[in-house]
Protein backbone atom coordinates (compact mmCIF):
# COMPACT_ATOMS: atom_id res chain seq x y z
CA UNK A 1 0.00 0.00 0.00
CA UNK A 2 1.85 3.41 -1.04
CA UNK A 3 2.26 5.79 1.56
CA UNK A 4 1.01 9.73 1.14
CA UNK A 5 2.41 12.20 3.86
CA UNK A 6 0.15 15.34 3.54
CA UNK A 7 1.57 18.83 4.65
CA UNK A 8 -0.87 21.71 5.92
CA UNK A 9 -3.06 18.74 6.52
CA UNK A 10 -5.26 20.89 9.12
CA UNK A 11 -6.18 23.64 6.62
CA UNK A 12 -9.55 23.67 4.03
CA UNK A 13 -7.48 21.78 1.63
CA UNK A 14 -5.84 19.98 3.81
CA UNK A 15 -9.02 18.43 5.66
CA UNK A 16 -10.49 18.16 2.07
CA UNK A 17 -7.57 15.79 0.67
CA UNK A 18 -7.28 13.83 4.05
CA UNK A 19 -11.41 13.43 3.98
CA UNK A 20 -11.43 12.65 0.46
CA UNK A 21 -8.11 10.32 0.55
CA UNK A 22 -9.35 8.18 3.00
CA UNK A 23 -12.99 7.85 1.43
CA UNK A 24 -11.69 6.99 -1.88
CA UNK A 25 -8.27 5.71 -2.10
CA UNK A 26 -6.56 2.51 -0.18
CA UNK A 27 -3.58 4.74 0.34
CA UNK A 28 -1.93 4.86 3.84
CA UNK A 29 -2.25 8.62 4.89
CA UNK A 30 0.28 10.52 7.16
CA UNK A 31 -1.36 13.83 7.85
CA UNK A 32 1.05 16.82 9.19
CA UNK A 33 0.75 20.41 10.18
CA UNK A 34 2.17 23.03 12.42
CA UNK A 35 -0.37 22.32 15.08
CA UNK A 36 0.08 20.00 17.68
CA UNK A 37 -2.80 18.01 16.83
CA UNK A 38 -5.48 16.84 13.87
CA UNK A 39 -8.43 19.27 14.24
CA UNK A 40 -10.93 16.84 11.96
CA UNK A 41 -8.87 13.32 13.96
CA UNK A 42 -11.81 12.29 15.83
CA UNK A 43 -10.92 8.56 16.13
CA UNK A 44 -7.16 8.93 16.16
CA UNK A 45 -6.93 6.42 12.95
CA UNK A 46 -4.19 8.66 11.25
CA UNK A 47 -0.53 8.55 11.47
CA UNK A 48 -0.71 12.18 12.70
CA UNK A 49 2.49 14.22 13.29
CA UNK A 50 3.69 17.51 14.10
CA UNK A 51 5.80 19.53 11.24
CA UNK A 52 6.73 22.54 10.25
CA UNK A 53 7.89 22.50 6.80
CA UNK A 54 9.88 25.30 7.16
CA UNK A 55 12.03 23.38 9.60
CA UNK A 56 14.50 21.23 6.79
CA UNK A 57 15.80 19.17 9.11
CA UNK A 58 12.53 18.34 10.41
CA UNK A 59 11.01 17.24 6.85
CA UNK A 60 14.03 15.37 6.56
CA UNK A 61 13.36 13.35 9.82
CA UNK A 62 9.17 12.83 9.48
CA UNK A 63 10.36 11.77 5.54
CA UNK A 64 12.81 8.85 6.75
CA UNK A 65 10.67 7.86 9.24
CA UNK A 66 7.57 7.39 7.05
CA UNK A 67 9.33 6.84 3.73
CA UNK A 68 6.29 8.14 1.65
CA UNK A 69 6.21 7.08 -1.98
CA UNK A 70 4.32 10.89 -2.08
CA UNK A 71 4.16 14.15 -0.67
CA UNK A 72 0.75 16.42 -1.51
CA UNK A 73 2.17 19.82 -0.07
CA UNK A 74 -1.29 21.65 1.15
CA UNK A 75 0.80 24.23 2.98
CA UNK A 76 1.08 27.90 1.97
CA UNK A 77 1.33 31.48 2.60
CA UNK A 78 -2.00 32.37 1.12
CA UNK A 79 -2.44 36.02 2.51
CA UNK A 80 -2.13 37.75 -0.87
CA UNK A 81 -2.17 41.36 0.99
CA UNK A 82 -0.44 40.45 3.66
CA UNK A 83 2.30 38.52 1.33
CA UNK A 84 3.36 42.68 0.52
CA UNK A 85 4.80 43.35 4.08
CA UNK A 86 5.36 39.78 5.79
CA UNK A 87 7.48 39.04 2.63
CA UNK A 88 10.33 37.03 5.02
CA UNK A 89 7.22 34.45 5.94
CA UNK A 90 5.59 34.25 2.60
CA UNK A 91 8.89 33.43 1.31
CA UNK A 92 9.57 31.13 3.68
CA UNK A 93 6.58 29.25 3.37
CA UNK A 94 6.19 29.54 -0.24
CA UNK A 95 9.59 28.98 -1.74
CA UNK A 96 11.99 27.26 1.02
CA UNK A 97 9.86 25.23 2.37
CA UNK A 98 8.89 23.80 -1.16
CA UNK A 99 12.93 23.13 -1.47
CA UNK A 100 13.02 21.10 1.40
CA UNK A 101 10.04 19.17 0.65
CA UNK A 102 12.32 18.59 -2.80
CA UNK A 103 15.56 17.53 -0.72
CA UNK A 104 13.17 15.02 1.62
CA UNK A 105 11.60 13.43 -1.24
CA UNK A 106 15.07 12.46 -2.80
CA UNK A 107 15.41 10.30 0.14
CA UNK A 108 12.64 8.12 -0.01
CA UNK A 109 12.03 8.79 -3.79
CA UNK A 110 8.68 10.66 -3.41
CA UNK A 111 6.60 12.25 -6.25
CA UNK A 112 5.73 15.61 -4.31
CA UNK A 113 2.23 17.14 -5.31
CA UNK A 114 2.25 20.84 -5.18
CA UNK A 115 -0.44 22.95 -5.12
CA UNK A 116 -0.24 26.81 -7.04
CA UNK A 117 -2.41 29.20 -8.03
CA UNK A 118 -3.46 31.89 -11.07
CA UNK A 119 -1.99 34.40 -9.30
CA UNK A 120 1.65 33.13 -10.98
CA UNK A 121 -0.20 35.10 -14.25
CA UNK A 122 -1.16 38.71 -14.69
CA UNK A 123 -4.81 38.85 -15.36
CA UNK A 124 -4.84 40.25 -18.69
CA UNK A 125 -5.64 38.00 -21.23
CA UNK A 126 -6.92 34.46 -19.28
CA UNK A 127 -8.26 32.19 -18.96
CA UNK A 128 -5.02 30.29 -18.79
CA UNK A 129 -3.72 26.88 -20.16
CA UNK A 130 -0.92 25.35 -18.12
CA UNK A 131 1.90 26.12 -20.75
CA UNK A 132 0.39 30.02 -20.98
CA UNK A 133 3.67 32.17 -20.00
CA UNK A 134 3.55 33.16 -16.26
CA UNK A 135 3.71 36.89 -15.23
CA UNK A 136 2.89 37.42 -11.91
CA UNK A 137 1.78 40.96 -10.52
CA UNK A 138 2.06 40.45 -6.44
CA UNK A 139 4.75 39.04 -4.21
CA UNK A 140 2.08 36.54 -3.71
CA UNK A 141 2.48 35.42 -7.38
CA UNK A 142 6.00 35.71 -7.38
CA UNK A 143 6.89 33.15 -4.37
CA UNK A 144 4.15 30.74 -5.68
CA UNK A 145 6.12 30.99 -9.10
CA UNK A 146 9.24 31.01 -7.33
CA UNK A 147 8.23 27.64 -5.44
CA UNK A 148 6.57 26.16 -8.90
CA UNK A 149 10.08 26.77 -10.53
CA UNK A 150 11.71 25.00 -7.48
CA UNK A 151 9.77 21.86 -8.71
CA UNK A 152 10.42 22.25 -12.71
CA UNK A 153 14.31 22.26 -12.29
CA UNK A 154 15.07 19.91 -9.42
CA UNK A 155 14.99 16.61 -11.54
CA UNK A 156 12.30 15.28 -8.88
CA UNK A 157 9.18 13.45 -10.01
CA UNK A 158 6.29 15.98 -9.25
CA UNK A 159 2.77 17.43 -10.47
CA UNK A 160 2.30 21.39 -10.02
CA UNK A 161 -2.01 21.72 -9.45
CA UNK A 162 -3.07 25.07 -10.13
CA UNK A 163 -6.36 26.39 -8.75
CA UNK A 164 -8.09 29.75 -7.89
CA UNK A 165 -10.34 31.15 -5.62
CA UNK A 166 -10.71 27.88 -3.11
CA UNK A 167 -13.67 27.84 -0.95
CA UNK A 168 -15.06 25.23 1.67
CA UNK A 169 -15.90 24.18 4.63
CA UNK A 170 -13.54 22.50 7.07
CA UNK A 171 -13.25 22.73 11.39
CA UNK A 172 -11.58 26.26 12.90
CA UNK A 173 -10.23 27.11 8.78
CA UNK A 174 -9.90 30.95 8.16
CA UNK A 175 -12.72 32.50 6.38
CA UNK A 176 -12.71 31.96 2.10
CA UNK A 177 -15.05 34.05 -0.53
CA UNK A 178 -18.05 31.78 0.07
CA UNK A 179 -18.08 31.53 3.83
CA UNK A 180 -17.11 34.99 4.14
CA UNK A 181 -19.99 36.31 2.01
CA UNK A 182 -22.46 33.64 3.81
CA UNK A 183 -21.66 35.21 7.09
CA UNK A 184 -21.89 38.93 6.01
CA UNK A 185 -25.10 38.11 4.05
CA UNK A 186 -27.06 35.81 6.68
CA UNK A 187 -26.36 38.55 8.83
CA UNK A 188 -27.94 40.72 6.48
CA UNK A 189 -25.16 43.25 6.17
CA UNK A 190 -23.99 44.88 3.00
CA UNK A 191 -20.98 43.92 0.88
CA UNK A 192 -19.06 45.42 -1.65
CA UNK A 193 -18.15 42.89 -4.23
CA UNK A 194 -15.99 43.28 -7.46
CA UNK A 195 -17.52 43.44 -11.01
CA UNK A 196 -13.94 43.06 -12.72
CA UNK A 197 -12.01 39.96 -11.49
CA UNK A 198 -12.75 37.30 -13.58
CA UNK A 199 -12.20 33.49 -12.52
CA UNK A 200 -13.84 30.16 -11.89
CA UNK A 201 -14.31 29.18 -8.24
CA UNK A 202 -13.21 25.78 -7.02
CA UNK A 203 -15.38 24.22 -4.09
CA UNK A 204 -12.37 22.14 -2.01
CA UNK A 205 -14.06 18.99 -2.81
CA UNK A 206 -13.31 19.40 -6.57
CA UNK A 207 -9.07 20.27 -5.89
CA UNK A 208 -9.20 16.99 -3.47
CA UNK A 209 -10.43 15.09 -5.80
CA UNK A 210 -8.17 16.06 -8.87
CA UNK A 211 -5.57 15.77 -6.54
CA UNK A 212 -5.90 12.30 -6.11
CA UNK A 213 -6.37 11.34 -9.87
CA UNK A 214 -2.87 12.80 -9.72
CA UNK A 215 -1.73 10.60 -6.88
CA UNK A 216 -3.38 7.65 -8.25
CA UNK A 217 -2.17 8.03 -12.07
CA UNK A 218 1.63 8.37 -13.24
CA UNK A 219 1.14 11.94 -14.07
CA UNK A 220 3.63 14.17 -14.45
CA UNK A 221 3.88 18.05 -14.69
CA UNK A 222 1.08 21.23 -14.43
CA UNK A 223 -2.28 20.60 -14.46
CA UNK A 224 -5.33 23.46 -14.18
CA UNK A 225 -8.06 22.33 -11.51
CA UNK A 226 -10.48 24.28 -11.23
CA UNK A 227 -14.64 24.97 -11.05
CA UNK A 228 -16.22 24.14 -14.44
CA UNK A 229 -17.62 28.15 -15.18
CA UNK A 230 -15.52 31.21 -15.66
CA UNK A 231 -17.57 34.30 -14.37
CA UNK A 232 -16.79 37.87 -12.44
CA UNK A 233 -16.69 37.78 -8.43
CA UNK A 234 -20.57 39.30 -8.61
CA UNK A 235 -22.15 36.59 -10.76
CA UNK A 236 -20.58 33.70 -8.14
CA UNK A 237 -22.03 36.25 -5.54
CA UNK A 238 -25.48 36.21 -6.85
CA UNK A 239 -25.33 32.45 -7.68
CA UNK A 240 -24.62 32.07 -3.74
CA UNK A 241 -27.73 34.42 -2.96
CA UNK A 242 -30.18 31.95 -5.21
CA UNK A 243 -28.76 28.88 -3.58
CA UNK A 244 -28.84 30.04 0.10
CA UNK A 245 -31.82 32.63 -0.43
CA UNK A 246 -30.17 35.85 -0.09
CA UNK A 247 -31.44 39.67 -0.77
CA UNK A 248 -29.19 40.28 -3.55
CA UNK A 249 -29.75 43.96 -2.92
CA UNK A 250 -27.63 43.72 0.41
CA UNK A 251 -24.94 43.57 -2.76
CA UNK A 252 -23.24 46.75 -3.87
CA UNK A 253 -20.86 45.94 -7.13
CA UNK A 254 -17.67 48.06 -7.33
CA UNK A 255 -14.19 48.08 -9.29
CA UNK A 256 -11.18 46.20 -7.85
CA UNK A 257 -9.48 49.82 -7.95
CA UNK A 258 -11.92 50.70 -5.81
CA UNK A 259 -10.93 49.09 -2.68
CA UNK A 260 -7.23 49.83 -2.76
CA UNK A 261 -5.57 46.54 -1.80
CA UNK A 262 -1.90 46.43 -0.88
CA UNK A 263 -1.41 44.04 -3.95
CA UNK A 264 -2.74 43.83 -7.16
CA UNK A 265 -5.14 41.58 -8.69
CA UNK A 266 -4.90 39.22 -11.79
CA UNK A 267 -8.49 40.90 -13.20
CA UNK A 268 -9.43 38.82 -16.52
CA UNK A 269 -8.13 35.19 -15.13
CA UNK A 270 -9.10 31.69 -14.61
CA UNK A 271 -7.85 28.58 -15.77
CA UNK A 272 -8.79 25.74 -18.20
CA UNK A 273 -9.27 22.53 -16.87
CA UNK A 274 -9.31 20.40 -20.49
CA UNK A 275 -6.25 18.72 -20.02
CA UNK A 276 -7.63 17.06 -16.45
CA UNK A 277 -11.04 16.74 -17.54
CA UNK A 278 -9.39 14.49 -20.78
CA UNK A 279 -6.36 12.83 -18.50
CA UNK A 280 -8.27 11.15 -15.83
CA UNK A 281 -11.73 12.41 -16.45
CA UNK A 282 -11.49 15.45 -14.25
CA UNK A 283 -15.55 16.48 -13.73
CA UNK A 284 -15.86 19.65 -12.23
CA UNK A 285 -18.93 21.38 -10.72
CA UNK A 286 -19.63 24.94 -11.63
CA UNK A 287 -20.67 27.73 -8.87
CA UNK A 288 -24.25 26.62 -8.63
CA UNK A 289 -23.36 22.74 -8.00
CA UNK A 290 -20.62 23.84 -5.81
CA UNK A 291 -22.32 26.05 -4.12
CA UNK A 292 -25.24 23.17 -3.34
CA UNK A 293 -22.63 21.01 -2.24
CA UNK A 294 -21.45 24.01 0.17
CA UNK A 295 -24.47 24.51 1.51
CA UNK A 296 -25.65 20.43 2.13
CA UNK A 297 -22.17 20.55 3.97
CA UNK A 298 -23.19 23.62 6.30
CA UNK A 299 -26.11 21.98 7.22
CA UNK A 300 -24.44 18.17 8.09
């Protein structure tokens, strides 16, 4: 039975792949994060351990112990704001710690799964294919690229998964789109939501999932997974308002300029998910589906 060590294992892609890993695949999961403990363990029937990927000697020591035949890396520096000033961390996070994920795998010959985002592309003319020419616009972008070209030249077996705008449910995660705009709007307070970013959404479920065809198949390089539609920020907004029964007028549409982020935004973006969908018959929900999904999951 092949052995998958999972980093950032207690975040909403984390507890996604572990959930969906265990459900679907025989594989023998070692879950890890910085925590000291699973959140979603509730009958202790993981391998859990401690790690900070950050730490190389400490990958180094969890990887000979467990000798996993992969490694999905889950962890990241996603604050794309915050990635402007805590640039140190970011780094960190995004860049060295996907180096010494690269020097652990070499010793127990590990295919490591990495997971990256549009944000290595500029917004102007997507949606992207994976072999469209990368161009990032934030420090955000930059370290994911930065960490994605880590991967291409170490001579390591790996798969690069791009997504974009991840949302889900998972136990004490940080607030995504979805769950930030079903809190503001069940609370029936006003939000200001962008007319000009253009993207799919990808319901955690969905990345999980792809992420395991990649595990499962002998697969090798960048793949797009992603939700099946590509729409603006306010059409997934008013999708979520029919499928949890919100007053759409509680929405105010604005530019991106508008709200003066620290870091740009790739505006006209997404990414084409062909190449899965033909591989290893990739099937991915669009906003509505997802966003039934989300909701049947709230309710659990």
């Amino acid at each position: 039975m092949a052995k998958v060590l999972i980093t950032g294992a207690n975040g909403l892609l984390g507890q996604a792949v572990v959930t969906i890993f265990s459900r679907e695949s025989d594989f023998e999961l070692i879950p890890t994060s910085v925590e000291p403990e699973l959140f979603m363990d509730r009958n202790n029937s993981f391998n859990y351990e401690q790690l900070d990927i950050t730490v190389k000697e400490n990958v180094k020591k969890i990887v000979k112990k467990h000798n996993p035949d992969i490694i999905v890396n889950c962890a990241a520096f996603t604050d794309v704001d915050k990635s402007e000033f805590e640039r140190e961390l970011c780094w960190k996070l995004n860049v060295d710690a996907v180096k010494n994920l690269i020097i652990a795998s070499r010793i127990s010959d590990a295919k490591v799964i990495h997971i990256s985002t549009d944000y290595i592309f500029d917004g102007k003319n997507g949606p992207y294919m994976e072999d469209a020419v990368p161009n990032p616009i934030s420090f955000y972008g930059r370290s994911k690229l930065a960490g994605e070209n880590a991967l291409t030249t170490s001579g390591i077996d790996f798969v690069i998964v791009r997504t974009i705008v991840l949302y889900g449910v998972g136990i004490k995660v940080k607030p995504n789109f979805a769950t930030w705009l079903i809190n503001k709007l069940s609370a029936k307070n006003p939000v200001n939501i962008v007319t000009d970013q253009i993207g799919n959404a990808t319901i955690s479920d969905d990345l999980a999932y792809g992420i395991l065809k990649c595990a499962e198949l002998d697969v090798y390089g960048i793949y797009n997974i992603a939700g099946k539609d590509i729409i603006s920020r306010l059409e997934f907004t008013y999708n979520l308002c029919d499928v949890f029964n919100f007053d759409k007028l509680l929405i105010n549409p604005i530019l991106t300029s508008d709200l003066k982020q620290p870091a740009q935004r790739p505006l006209k973006s997404g990414l084409i998910t062909l190449k899965a969908e033909t591989e290893f018959g990739f099937k991915p929900m669009d906003s509505k589906e997802g966003l039934q999904l989300l909701k049947y999951q709230m309710e659990m």
